[in-house]
PDB file of N, CA and C in Angstrom:
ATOM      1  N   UNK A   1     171.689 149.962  99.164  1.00  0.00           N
ATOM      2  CA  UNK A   1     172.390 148.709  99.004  1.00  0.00           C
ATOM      3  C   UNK A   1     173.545 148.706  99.996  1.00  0.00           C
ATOM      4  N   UNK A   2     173.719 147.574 100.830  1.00  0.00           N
ATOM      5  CA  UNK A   2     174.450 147.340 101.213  1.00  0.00           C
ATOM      6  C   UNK A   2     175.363 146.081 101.453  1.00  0.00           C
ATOM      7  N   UNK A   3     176.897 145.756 101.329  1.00  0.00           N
ATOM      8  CA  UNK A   3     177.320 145.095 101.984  1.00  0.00           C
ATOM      9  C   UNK A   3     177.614 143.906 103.064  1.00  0.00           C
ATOM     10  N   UNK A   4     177.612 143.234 104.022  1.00  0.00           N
ATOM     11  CA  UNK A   4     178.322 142.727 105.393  1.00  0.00           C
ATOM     12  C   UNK A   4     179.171 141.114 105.044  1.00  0.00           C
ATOM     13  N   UNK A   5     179.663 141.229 106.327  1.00  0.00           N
ATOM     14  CA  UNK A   5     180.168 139.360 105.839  1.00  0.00           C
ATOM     15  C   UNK A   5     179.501 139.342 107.678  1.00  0.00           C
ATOM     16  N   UNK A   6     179.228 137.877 106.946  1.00  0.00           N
ATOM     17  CA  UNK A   6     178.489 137.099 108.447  1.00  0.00           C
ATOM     18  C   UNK A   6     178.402 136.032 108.621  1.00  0.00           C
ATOM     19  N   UNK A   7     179.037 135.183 109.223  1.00  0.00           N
ATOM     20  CA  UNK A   7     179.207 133.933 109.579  1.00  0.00           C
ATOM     21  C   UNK A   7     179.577 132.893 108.823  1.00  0.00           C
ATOM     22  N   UNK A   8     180.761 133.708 107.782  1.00  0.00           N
ATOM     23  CA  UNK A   8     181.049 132.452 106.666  1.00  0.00           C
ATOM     24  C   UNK A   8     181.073 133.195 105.531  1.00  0.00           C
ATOM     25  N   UNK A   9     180.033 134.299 105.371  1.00  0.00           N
ATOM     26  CA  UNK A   9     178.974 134.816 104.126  1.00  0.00           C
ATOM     27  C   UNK A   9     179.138 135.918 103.666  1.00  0.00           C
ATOM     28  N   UNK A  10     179.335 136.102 102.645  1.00  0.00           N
ATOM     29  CA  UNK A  10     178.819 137.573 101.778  1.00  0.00           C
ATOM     30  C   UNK A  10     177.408 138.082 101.763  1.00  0.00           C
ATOM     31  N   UNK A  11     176.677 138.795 102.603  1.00  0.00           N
ATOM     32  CA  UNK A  11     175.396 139.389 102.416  1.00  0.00           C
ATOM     33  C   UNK A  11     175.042 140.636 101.874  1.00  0.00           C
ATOM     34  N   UNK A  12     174.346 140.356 100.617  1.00  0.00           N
ATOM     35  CA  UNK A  12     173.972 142.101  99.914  1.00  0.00           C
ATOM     36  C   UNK A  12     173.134 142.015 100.498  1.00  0.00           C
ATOM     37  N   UNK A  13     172.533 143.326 100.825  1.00  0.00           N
ATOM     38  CA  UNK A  13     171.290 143.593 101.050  1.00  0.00           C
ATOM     39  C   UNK A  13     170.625 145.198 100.212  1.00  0.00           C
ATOM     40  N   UNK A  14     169.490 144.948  99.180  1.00  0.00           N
ATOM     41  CA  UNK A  14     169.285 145.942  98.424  1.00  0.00           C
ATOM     42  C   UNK A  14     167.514 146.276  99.014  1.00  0.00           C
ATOM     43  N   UNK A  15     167.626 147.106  99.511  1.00  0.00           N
ATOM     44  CA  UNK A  15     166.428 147.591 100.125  1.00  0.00           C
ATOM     45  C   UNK A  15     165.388 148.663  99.211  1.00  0.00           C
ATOM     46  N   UNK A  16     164.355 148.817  99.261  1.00  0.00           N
ATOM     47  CA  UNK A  16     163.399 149.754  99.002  1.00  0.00           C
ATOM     48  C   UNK A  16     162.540 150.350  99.751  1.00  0.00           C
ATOM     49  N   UNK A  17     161.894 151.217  99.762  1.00  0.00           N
ATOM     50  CA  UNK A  17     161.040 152.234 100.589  1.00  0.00           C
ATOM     51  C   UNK A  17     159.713 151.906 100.362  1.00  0.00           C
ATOM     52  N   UNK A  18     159.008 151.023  99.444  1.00  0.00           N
ATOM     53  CA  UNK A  18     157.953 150.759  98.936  1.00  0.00           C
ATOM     54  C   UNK A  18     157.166 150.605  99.892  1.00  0.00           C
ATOM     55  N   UNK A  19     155.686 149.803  99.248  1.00  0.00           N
ATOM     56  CA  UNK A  19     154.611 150.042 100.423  1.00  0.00           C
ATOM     57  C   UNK A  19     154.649 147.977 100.957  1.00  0.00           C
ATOM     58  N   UNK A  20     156.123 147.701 100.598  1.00  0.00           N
ATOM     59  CA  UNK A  20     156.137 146.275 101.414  1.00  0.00           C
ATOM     60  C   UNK A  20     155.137 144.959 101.540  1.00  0.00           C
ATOM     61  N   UNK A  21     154.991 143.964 101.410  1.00  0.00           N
ATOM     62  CA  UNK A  21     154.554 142.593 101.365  1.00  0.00           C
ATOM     63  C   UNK A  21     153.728 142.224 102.588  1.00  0.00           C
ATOM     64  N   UNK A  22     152.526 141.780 102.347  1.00  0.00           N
ATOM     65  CA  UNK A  22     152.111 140.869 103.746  1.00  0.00           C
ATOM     66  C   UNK A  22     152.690 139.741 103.451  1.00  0.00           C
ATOM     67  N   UNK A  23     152.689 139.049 105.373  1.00  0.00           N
ATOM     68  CA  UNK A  23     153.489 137.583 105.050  1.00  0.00           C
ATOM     69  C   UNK A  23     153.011 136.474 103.882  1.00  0.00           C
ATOM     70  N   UNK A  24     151.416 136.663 103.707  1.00  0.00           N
ATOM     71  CA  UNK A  24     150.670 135.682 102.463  1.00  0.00           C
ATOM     72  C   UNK A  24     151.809 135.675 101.400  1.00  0.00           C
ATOM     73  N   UNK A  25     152.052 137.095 100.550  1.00  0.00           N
ATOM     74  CA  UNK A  25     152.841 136.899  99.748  1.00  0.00           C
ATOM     75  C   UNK A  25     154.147 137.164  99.057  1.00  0.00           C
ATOM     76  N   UNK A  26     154.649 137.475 100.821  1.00  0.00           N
ATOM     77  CA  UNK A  26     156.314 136.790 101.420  1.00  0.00           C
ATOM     78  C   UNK A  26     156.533 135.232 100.867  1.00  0.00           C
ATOM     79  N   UNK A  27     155.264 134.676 101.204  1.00  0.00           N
ATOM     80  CA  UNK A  27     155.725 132.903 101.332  1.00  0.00           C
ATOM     81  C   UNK A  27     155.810 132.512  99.995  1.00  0.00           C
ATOM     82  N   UNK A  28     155.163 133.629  99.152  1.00  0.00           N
ATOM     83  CA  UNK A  28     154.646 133.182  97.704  1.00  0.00           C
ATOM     84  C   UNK A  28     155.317 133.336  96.824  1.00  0.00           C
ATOM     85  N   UNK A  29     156.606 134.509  96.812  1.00  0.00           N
ATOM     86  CA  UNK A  29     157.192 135.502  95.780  1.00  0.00           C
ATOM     87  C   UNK A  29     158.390 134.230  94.937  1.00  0.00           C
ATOM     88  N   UNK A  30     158.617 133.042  95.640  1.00  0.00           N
ATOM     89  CA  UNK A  30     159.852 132.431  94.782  1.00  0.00           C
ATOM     90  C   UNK A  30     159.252 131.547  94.077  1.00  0.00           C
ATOM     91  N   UNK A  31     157.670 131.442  94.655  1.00  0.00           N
ATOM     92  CA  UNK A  31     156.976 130.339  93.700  1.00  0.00           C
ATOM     93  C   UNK A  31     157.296 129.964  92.470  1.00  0.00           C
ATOM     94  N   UNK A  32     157.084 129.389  91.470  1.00  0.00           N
ATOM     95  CA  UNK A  32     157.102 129.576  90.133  1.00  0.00           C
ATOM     96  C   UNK A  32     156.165 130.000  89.750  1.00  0.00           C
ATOM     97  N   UNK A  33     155.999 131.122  88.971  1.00  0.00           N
ATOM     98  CA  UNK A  33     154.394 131.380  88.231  1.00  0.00           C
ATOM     99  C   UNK A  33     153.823 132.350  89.114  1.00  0.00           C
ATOM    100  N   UNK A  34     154.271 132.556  89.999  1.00  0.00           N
ATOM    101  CA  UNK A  34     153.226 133.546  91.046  1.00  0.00           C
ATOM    102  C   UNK A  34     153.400 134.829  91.118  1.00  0.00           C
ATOM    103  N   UNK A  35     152.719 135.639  90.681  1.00  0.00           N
ATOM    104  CA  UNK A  35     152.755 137.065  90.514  1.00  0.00           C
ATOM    105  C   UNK A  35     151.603 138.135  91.022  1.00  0.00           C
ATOM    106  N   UNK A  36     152.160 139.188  91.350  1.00  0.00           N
ATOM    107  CA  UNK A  36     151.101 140.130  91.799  1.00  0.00           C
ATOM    108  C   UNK A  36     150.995 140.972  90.848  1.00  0.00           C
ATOM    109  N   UNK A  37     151.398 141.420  89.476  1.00  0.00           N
ATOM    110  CA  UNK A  37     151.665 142.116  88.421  1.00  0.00           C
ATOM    111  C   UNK A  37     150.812 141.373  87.384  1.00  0.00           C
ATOM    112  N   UNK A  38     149.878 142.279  87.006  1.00  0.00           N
ATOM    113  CA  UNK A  38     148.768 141.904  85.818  1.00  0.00           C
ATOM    114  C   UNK A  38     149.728 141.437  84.309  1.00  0.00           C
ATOM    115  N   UNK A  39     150.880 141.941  84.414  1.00  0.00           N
ATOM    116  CA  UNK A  39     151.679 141.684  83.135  1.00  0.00           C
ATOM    117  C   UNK A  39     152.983 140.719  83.307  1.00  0.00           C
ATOM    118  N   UNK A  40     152.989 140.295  85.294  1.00  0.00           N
ATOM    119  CA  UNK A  40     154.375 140.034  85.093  1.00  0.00           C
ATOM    120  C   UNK A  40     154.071 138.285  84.723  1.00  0.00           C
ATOM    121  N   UNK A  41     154.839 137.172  84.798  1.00  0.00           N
ATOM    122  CA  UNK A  41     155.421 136.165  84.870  1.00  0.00           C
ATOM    123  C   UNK A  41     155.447 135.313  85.845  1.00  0.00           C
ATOM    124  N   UNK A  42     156.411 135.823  86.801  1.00  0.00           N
ATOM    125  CA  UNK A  42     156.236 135.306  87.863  1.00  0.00           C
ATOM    126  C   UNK A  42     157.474 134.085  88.053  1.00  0.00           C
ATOM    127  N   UNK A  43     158.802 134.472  86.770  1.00  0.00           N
ATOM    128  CA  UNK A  43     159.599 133.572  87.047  1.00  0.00           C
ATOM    129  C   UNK A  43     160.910 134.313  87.245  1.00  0.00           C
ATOM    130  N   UNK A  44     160.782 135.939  87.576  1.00  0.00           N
ATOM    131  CA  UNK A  44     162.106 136.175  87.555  1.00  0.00           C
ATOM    132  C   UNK A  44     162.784 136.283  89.434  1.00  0.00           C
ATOM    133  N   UNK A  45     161.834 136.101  90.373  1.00  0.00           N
ATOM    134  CA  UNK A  45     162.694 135.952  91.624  1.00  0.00           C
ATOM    135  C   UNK A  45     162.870 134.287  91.968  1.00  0.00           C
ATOM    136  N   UNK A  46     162.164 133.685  90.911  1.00  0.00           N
ATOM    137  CA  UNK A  46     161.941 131.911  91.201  1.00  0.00           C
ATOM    138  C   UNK A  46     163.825 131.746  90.560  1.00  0.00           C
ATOM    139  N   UNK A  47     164.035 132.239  89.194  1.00  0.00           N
ATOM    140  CA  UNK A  47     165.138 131.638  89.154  1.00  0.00           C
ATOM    141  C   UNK A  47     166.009 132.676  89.704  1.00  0.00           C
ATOM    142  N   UNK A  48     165.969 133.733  90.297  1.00  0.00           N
ATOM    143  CA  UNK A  48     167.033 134.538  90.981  1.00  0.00           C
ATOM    144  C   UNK A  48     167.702 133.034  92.088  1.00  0.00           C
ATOM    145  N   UNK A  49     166.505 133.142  93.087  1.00  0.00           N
ATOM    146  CA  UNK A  49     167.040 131.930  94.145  1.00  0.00           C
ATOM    147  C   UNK A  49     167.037 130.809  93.100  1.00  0.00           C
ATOM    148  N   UNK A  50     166.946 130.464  92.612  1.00  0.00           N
ATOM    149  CA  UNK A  50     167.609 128.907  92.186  1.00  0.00           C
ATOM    150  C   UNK A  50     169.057 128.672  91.468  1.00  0.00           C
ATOM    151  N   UNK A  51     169.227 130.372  90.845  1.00  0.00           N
ATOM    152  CA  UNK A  51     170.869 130.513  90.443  1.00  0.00           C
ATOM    153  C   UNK A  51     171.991 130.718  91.369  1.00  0.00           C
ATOM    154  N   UNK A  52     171.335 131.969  92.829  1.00  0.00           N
ATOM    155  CA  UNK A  52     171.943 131.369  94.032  1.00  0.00           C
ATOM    156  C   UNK A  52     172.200 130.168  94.842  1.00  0.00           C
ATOM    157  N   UNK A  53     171.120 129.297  94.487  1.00  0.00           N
ATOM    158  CA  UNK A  53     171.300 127.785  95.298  1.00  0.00           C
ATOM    159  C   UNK A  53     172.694 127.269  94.602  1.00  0.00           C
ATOM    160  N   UNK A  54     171.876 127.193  93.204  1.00  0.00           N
ATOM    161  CA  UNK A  54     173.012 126.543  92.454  1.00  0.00           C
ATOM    162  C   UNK A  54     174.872 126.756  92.473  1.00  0.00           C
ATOM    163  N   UNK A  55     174.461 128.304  93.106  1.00  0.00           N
ATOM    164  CA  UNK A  55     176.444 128.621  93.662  1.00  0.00           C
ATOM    165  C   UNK A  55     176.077 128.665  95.495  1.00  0.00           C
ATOM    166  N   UNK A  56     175.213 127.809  95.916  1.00  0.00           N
ATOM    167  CA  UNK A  56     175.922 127.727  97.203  1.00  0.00           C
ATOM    168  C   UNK A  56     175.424 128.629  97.896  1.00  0.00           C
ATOM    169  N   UNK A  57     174.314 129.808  97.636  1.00  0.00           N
ATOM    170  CA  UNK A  57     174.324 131.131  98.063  1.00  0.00           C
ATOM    171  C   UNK A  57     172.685 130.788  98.508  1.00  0.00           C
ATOM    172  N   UNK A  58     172.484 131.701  98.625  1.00  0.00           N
ATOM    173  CA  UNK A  58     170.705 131.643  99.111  1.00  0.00           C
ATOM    174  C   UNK A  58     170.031 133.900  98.105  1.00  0.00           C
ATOM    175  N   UNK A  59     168.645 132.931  98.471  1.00  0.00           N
ATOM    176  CA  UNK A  59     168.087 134.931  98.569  1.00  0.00           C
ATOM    177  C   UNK A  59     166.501 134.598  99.403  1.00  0.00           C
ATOM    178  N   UNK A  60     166.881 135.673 100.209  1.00  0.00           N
ATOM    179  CA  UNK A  60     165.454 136.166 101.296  1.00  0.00           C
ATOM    180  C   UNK A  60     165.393 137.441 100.969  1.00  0.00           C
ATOM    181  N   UNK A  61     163.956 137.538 101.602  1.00  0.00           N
ATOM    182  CA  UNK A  61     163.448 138.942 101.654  1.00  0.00           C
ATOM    183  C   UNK A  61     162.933 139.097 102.899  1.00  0.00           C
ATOM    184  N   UNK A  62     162.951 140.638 103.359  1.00  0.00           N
ATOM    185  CA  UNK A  62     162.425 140.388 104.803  1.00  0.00           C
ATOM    186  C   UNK A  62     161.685 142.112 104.181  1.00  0.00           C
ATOM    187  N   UNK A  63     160.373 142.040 104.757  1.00  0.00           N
ATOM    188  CA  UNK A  63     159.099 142.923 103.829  1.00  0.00           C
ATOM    189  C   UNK A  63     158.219 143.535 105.711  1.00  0.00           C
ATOM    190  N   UNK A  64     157.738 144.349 105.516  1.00  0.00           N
ATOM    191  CA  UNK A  64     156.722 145.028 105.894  1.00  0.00           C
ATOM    192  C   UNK A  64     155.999 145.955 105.372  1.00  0.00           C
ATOM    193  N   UNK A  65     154.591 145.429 105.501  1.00  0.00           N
ATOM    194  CA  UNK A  65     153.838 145.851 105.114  1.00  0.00           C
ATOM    195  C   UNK A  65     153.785 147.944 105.685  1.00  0.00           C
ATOM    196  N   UNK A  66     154.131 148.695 104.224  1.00  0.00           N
ATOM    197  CA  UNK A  66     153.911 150.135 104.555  1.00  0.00           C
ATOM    198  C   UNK A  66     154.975 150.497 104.887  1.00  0.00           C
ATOM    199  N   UNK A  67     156.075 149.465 105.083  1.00  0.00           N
ATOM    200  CA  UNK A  67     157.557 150.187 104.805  1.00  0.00           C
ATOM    201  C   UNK A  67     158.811 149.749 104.292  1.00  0.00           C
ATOM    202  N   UNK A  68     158.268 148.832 103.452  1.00  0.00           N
ATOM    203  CA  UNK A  68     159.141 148.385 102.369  1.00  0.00           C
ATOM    204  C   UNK A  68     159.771 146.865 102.320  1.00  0.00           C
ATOM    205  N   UNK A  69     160.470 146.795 101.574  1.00  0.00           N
ATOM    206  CA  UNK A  69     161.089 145.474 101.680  1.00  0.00           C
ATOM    207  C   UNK A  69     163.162 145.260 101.025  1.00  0.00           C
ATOM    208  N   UNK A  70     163.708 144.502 101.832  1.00  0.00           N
ATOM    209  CA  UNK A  70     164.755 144.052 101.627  1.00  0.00           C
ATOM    210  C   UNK A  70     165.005 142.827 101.486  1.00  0.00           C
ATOM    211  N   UNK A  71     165.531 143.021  99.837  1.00  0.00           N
ATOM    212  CA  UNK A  71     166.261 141.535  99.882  1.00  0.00           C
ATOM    213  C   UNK A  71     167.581 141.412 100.222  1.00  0.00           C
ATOM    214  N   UNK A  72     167.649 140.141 100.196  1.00  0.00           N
ATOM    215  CA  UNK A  72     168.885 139.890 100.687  1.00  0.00           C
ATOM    216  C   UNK A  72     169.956 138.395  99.840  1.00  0.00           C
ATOM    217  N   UNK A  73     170.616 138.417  99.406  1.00  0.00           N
ATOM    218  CA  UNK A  73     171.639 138.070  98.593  1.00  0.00           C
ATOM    219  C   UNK A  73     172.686 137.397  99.570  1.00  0.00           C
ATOM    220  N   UNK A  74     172.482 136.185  99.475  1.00  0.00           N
ATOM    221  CA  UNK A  74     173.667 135.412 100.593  1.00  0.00           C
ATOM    222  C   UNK A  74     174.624 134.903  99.809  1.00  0.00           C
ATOM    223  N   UNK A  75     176.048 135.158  99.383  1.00  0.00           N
ATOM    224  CA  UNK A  75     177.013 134.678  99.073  1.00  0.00           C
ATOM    225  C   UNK A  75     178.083 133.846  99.882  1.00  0.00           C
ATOM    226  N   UNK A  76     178.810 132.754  99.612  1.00  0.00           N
ATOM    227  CA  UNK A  76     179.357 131.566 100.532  1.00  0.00           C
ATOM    228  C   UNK A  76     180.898 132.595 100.070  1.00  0.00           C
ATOM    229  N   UNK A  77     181.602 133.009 101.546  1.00  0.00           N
ATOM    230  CA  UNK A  77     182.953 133.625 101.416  1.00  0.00           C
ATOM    231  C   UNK A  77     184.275 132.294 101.027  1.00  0.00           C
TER     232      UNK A  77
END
């Protein structure tokens, strides 16, 4: 996990080592309902970004496939 300010912004960024996202379902993960987990839901990164919108903030992920993925947490300074 890390820190920065950038252009205005508070950016976390909380990374993992995992085996990472193809772009298919990069585009897919804030969907509502859309899940790759036989048990999950599929609504808990939909309202992550929509509680950030709602303060002004954003959330991305930036993923490769086989070496993990980082999100990223945009806060308005």
């Amino acid at each position: 996990m890390a820190g920065v300010r950038r252009d205005g912004n508070v950016l976390i960024k909380v990374q993992d080592n995992g085996r990472g996202m193809s772009p298919d379902i990069q585009e897919q993960i804030f969907t509502p309902f859309f899940t790759t987990k036989k048990a999950g839901s599929g609504v808990g990164l939909t309202l992550s970004k929509q509680i950030m919108l709602l303060h002004k903030g954003n959330l991305f992920v930036e993923s490769s496939e086989g070496k993990g993925s980082t999100f990223i947490l945009q806060f308005p300074s």
